[in-house]
Structures are given as structure tokens and as C-alpha cells.
N, C-alpha and C. Protein backbone atom coordinates (compact mmCIF):
# COMPACT_ATOMS: atom_id res chain seq x y z
N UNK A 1 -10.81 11.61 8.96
CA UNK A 1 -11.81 10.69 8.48
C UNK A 1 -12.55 11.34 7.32
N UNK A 2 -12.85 10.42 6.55
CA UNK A 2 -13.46 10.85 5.14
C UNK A 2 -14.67 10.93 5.38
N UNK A 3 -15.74 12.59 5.57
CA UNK A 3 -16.98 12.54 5.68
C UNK A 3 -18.18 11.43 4.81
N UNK A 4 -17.69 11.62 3.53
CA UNK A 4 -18.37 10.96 2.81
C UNK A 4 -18.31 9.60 2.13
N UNK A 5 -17.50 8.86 2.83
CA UNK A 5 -16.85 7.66 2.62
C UNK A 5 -17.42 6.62 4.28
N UNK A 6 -17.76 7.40 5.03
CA UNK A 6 -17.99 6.96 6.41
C UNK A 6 -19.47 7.33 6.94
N UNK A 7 -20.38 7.08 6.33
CA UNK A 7 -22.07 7.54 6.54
C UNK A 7 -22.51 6.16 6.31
N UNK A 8 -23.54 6.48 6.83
CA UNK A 8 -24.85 5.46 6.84
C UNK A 8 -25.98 6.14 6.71
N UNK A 9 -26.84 5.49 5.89
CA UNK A 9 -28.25 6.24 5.38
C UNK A 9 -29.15 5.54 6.14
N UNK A 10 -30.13 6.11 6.82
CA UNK A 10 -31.40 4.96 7.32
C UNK A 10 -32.25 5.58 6.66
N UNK A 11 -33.39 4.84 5.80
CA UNK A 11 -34.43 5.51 5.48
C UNK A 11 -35.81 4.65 5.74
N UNK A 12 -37.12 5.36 6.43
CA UNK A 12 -37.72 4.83 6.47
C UNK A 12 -38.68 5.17 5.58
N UNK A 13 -39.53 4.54 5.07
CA UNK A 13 -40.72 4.22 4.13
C UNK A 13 -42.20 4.32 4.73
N UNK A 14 -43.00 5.09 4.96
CA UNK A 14 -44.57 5.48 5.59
C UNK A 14 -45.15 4.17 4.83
N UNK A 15 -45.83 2.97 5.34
CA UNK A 15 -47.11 2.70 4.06
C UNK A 15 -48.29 3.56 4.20
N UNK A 16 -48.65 3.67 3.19
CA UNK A 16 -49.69 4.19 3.05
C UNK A 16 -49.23 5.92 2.12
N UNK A 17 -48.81 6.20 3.13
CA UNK A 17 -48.40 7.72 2.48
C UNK A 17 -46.61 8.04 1.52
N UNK A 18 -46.01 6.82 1.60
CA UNK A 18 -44.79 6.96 0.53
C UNK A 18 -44.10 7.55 1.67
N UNK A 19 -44.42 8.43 2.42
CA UNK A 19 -43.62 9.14 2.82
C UNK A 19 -41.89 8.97 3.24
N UNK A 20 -40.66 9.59 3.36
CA UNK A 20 -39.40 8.70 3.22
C UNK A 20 -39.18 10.00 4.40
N UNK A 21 -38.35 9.24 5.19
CA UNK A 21 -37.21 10.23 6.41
C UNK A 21 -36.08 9.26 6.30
N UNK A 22 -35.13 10.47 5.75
CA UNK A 22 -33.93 10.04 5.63
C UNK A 22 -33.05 10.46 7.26
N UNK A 23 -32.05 9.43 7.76
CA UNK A 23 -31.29 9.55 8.65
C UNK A 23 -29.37 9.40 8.59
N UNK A 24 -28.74 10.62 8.38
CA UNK A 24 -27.49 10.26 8.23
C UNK A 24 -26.52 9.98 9.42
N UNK A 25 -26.32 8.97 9.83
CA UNK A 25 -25.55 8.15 11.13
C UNK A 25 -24.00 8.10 10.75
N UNK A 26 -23.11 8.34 11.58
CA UNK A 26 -21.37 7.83 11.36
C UNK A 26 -21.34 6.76 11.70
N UNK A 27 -20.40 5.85 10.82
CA UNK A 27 -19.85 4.61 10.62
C UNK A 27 -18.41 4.65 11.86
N UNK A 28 -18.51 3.53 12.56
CA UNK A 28 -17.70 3.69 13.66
C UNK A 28 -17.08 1.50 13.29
N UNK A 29 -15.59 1.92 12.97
CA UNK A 29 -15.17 0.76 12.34
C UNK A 29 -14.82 0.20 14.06
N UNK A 30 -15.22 -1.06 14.52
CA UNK A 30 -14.81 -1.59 15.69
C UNK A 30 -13.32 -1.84 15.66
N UNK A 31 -12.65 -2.26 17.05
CA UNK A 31 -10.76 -2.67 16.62
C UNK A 31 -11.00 -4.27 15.91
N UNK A 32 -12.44 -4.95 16.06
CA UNK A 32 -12.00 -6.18 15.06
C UNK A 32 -12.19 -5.91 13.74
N UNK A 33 -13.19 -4.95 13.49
CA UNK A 33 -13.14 -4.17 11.99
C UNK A 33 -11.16 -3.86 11.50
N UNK A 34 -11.14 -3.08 12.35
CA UNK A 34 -9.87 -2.52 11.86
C UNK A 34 -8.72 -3.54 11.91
N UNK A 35 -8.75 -4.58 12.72
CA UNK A 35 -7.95 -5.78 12.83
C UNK A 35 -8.09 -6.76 11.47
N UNK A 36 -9.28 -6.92 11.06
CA UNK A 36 -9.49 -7.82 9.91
C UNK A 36 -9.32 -6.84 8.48
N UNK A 37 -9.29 -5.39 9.04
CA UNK A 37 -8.87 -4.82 7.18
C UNK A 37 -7.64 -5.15 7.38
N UNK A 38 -6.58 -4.69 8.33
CA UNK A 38 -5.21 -4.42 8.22
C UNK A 38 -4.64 -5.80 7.88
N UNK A 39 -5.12 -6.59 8.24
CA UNK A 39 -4.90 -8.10 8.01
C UNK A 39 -5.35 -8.68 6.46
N UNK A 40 -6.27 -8.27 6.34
CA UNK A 40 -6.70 -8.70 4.93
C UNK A 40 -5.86 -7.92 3.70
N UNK A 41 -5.48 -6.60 4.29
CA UNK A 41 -4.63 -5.92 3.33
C UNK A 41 -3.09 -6.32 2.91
N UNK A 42 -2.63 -6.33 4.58
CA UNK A 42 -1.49 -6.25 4.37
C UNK A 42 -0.54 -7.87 4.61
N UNK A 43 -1.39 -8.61 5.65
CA UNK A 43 -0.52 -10.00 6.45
C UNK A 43 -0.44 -11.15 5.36
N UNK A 44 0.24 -11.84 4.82
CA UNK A 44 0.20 -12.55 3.33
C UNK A 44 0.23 -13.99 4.54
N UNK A 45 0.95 -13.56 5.98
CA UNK A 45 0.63 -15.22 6.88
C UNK A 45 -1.03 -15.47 6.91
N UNK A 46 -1.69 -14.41 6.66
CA UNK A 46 -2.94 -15.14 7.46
C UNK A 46 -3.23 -15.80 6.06
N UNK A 47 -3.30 -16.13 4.90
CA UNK A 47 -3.53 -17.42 4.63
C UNK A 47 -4.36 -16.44 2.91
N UNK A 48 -4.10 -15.21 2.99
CA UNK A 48 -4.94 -14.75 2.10
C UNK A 48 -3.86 -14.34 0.65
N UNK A 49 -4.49 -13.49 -0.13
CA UNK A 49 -3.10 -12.60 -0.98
C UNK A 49 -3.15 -11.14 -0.28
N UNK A 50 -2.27 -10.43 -0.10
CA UNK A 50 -2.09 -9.59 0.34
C UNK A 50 -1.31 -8.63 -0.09
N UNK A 51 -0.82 -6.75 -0.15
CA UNK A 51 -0.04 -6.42 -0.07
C UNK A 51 1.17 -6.24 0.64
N UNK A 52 1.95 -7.28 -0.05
CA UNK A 52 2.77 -7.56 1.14
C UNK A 52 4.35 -7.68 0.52
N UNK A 53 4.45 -6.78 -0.48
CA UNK A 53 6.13 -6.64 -1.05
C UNK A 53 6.26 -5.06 -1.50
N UNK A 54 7.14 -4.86 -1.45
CA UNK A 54 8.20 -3.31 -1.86
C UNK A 54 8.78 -3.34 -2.80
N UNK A 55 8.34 -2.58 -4.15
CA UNK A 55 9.47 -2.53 -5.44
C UNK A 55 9.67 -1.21 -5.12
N UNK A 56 11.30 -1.10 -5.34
CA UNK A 56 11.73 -0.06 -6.00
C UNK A 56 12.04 0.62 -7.18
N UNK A 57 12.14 1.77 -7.50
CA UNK A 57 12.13 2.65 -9.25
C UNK A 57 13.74 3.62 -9.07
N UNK A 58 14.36 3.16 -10.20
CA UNK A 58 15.06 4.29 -10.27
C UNK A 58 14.78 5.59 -11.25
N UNK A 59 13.30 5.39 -11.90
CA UNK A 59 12.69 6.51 -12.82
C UNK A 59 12.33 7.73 -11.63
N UNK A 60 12.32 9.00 -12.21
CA UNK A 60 12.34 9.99 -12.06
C UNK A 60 10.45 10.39 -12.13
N UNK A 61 9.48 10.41 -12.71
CA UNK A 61 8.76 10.57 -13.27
C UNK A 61 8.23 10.73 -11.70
N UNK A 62 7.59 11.83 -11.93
CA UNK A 62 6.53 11.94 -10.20
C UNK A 62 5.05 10.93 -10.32
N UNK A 63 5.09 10.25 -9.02
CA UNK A 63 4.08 9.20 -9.08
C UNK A 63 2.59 10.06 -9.16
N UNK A 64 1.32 9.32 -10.03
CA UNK A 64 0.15 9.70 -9.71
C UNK A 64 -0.79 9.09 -9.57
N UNK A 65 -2.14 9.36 -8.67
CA UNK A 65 -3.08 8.11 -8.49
C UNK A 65 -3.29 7.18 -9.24
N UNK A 66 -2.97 7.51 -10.61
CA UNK A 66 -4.15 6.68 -11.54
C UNK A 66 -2.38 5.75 -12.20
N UNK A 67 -1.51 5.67 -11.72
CA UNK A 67 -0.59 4.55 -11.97
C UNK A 67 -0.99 3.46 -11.59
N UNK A 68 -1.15 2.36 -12.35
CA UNK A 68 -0.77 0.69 -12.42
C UNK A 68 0.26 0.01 -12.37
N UNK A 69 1.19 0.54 -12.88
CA UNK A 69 2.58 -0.03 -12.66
C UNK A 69 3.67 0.67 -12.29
N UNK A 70 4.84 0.51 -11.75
CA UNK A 70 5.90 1.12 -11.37
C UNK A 70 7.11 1.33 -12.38
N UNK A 71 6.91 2.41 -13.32
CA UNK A 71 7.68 2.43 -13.92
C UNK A 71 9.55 2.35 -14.19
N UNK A 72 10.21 1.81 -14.43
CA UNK A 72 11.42 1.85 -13.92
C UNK A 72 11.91 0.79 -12.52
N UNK A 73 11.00 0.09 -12.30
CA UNK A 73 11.22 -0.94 -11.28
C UNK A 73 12.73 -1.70 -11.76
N UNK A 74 13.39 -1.67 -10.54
CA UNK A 74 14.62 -2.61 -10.37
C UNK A 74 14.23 -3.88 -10.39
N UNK A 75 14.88 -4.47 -11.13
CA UNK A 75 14.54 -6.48 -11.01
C UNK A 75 16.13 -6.61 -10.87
N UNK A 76 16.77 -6.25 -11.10
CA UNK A 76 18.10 -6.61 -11.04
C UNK A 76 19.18 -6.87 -9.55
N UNK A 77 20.48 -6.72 -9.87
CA UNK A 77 21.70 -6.58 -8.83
C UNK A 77 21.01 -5.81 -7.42
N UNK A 78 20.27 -7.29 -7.21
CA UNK A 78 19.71 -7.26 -5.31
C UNK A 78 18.76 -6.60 -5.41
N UNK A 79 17.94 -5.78 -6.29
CA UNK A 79 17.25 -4.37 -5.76
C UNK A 79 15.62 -5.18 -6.42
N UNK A 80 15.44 -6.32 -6.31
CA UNK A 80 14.62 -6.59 -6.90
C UNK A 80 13.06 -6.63 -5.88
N UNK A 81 11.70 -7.11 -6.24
CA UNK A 81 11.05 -7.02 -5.12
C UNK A 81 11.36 -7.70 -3.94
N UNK A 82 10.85 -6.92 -2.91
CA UNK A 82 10.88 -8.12 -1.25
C UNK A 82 9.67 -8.22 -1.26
N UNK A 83 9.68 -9.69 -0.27
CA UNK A 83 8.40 -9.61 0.64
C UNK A 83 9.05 -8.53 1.59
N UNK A 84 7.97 -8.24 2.42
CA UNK A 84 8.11 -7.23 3.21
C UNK A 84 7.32 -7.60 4.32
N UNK A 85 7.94 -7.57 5.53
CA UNK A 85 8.14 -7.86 7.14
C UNK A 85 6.49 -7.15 7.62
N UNK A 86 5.62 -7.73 7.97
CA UNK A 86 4.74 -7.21 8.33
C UNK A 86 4.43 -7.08 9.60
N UNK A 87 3.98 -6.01 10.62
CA UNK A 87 4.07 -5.43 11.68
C UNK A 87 2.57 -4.69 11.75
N UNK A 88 1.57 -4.97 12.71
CA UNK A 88 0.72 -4.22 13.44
C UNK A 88 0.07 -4.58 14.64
N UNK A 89 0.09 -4.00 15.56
CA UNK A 89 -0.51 -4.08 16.93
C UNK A 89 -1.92 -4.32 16.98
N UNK A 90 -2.23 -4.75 17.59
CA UNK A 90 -3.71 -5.22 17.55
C UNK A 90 -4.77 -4.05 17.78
N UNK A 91 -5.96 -3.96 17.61
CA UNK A 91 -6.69 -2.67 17.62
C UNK A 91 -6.41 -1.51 17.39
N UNK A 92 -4.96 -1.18 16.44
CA UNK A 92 -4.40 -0.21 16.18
C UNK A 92 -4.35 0.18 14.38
N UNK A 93 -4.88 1.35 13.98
CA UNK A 93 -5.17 1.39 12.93
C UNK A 93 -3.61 1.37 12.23
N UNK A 94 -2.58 1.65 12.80
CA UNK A 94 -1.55 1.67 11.90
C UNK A 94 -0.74 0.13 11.22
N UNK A 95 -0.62 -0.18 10.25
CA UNK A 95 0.42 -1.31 9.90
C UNK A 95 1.69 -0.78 9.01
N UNK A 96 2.14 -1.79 9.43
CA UNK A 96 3.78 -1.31 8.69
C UNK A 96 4.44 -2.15 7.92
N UNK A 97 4.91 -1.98 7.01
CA UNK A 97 5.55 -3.14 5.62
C UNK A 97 6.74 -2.87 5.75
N UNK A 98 7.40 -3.68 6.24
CA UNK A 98 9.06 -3.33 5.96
C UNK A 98 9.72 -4.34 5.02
N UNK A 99 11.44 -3.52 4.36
CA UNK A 99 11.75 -4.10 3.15
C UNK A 99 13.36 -3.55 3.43
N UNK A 100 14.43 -4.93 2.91
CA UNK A 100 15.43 -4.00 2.98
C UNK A 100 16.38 -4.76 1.44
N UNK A 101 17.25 -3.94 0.86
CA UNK A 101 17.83 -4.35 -0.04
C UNK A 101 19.50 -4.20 -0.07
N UNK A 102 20.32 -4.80 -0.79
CA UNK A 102 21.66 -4.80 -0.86
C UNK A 102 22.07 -5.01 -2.07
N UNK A 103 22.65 -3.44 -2.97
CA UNK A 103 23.04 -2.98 -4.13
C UNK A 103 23.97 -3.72 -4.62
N UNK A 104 24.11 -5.01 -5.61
CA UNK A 104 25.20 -5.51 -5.95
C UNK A 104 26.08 -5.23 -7.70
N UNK A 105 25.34 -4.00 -8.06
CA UNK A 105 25.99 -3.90 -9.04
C UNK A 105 27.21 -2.84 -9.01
N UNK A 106 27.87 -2.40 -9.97
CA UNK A 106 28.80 -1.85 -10.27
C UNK A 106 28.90 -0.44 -10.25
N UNK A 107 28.24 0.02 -10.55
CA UNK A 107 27.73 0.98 -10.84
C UNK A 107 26.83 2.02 -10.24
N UNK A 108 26.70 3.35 -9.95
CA UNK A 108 26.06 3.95 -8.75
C UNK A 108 24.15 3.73 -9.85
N UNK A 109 23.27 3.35 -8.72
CA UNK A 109 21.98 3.58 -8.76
C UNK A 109 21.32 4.74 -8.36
N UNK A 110 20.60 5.18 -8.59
CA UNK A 110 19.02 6.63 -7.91
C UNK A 110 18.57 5.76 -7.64
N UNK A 111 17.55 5.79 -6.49
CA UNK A 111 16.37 5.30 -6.57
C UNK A 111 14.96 6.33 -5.93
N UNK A 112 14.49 6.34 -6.53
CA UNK A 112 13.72 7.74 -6.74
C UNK A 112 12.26 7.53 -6.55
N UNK A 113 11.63 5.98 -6.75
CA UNK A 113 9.98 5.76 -5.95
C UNK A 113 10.31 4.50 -5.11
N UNK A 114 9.11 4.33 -4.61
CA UNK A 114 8.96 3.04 -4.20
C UNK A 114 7.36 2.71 -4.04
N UNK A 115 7.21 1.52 -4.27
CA UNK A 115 5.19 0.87 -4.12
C UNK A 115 5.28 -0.44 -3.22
N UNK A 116 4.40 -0.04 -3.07
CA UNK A 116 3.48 -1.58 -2.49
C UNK A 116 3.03 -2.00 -3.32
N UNK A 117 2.89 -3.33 -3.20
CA UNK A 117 2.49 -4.19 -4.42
C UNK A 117 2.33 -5.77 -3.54
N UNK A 118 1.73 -6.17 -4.73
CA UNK A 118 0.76 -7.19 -4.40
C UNK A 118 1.52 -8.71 -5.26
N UNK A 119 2.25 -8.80 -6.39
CA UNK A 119 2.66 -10.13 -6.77
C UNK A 119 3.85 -9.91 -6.71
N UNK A 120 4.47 -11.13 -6.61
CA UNK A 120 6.29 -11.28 -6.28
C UNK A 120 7.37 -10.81 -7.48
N UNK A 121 6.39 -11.04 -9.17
CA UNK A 121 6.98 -10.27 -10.26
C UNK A 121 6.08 -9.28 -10.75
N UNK A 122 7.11 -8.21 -11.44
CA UNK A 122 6.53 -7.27 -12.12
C UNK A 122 5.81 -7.51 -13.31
N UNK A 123 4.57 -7.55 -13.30
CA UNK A 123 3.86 -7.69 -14.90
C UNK A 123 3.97 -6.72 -16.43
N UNK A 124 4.51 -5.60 -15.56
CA UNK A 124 4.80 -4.58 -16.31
C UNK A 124 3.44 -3.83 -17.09
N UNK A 125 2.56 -4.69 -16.66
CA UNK A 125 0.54 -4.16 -17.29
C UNK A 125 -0.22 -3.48 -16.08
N UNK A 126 -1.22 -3.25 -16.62
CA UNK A 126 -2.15 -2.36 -15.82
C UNK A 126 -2.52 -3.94 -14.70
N UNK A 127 -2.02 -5.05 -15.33
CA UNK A 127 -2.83 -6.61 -14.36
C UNK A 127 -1.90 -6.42 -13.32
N UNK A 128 -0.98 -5.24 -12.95
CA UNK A 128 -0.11 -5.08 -11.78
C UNK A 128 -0.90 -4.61 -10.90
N UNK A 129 -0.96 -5.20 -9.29
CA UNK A 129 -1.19 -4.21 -8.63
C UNK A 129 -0.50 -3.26 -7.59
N UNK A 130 -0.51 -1.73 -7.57
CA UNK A 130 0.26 -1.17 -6.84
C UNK A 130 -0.88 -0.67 -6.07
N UNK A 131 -0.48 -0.70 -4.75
CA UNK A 131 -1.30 -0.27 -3.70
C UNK A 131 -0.64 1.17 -3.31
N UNK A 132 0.21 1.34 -3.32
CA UNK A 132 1.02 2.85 -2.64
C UNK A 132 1.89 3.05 -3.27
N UNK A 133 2.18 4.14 -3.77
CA UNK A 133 3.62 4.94 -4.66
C UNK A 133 3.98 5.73 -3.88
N UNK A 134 5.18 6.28 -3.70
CA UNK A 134 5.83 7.53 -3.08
C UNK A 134 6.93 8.01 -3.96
N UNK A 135 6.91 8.80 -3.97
CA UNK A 135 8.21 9.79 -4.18
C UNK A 135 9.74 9.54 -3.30
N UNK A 136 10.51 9.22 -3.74
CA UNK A 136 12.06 9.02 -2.57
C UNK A 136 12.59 9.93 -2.68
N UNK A 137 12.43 10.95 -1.24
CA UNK A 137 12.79 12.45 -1.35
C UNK A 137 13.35 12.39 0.08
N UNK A 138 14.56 12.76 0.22
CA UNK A 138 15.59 12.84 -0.96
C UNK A 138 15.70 11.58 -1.81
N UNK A 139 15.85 11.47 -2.94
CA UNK A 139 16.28 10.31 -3.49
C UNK A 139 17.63 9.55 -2.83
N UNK A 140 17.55 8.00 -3.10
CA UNK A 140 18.89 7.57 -2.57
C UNK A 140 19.85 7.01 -3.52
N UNK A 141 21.04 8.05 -3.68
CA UNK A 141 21.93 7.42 -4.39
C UNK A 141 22.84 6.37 -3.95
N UNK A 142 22.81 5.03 -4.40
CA UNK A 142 23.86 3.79 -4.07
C UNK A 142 24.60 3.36 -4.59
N UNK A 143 25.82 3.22 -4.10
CA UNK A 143 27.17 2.88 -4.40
C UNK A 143 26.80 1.16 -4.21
N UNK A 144 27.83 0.37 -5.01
CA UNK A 144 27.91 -1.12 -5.16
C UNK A 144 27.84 -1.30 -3.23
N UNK A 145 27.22 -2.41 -3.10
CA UNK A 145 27.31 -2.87 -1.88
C UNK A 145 26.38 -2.17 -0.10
N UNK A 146 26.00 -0.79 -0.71
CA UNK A 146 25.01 -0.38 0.02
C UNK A 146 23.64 -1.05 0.30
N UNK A 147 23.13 -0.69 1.04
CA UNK A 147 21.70 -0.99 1.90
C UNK A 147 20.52 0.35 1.75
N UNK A 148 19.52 -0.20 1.51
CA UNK A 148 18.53 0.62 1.43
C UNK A 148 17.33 -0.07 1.96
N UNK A 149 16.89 0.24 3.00
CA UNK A 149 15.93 0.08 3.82
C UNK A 149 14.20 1.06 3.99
N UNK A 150 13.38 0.25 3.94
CA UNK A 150 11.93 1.27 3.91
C UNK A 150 11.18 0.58 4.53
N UNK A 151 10.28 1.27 5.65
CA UNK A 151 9.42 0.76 6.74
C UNK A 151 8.34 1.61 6.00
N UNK A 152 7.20 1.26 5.72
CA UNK A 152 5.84 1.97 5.02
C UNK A 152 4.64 1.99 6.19
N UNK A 153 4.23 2.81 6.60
CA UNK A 153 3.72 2.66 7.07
C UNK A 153 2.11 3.27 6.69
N UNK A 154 0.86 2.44 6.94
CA UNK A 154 -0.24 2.68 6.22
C UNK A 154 -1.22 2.71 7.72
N UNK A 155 -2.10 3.94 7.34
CA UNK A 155 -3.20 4.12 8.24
C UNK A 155 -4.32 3.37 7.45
N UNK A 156 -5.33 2.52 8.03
CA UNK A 156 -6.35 1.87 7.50
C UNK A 156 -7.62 2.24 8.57
């Protein structure tokens, strides 16, 4: 847990004398807290926008926080975005995005990142949003007609 991301300040105010007492309290997210982020983040059924698709990259370039877009994203022969299968247990901080694809070109592919993402096409602008990058380590090399499968799984 992130110390400083998870506080609460109480401060009270004296009249008369200004005086201030500060109180630092932990933030304790309830399971309907944690039920309505994981839902708001990730479930595209409950009625909201959500992160709720998987692009893959066959670029090389190591991912870093401050990316907007997925460079090298496949749109092509099958490998293009999915929605992605959404999975979490109730009062459980974990959810899971799953995604699977089937290589139809000719030719062997890398595929070397993968993101979460939020619209069904690539904008190719910073107006993209990527929620999660990874590294595909080992990378997966695919032959015409292979499967490549990714279950993501996100602590919230």
C-alpha cells in the first residue's frame, strides 16, 4: 500500500486562538469501494467506458510510464485489438482482462509489448489511452496460424 496516496488529514481549527491539530488517519477502501473501482475500471458490461481491450506491439522499444500510445501496435492479420474477457470476484482486489489472438499472416511476427487500453481503434496520439504496458518477456515469436493468449491481471 502506498503510504502517501492512502492518508487522511483531520484538522481541527481552535476559535478564538487559530490554533490547528493536525491528525493523520489510514484510508481503509471497503469491498464495495474496491468492487465499484474494479468495475468502473475495468467491466465495459456495467454500462460505463472502461479498460477493457488488449493491443499488441511487435516494436522492441522498452515500455515507460510516461507512454500514450503503443508504439508498433498490430492492426493487421488477426493480431488486431480485442475486447478482453473480464473476470473479478467480488470483494477481491484482483481483476483480470483476458485476450486471445490468431496469427493469419504469412510471415513469422515478434510480439514484444502488450497494453490495456481503453478505445476499440488505435489513435496513434497522446488522445490514446493506455492504462498498462508490459514488456513480452520472453517475447513471442509466431508462425502463420498460431495463438497468442494474455490474461492481465491488475491489483486495484
Amino acid at each position: 500500500m502506498n503510504e502517501k496516496h492512502n492518508k487522511v488529514l483531520v484538522t481541527i481549527i481552535r476559535s478564538g486562538t487559530g490554533e490547528r491539530t493536525v491528525t493523520e488517519c489510514r484510508n481503509l477502501r471497503t469491498d464495495i469501494g474496491t468492487n465499484w473501482q474494479v468495475n468502473h475500471m475495468f467491466n465495459s458490461a456495467a454500462g460505463i467506458s472502461a479498460i477493457s481491450r488488449i493491443a499488441i506491439s511487435s516494436r522492441a522499444t522498452a515500455p515507460v510510464s510516461g507512454d500514450t500510445d503503443l508504439k508498433g501496435e498490430e492492426t493487421a492479420d488477426g493480431l488486431a485489438r480485442q475486447l478482453g474477457t473480464f473476470s473479478h470476484t467480488a470483494d477481491q482486489s484482483l481483476a483480470t482482462l483476458s485476450a486471445e489472438w490468431q496469427y493469419t499472416g504469412a510471415s513469422v511476427v515478434t510480439i514484444e509489448k502488450a497494453a490495456t487500453v481503453y478505445g476499440a481503434t488505435d489513435l496513434g496520439t497522446s488522445a490514446d489511452t493506455h492504462f498498462t504496458i508490459t514488456a513480452v518477456s520472453p517475447v513471442a515469436i509466431l508462425n502463420s496460424n498460431d495463438t497468442i493468449a494474455i490474461d492481465w491481471g491488475i491489483n486495484v
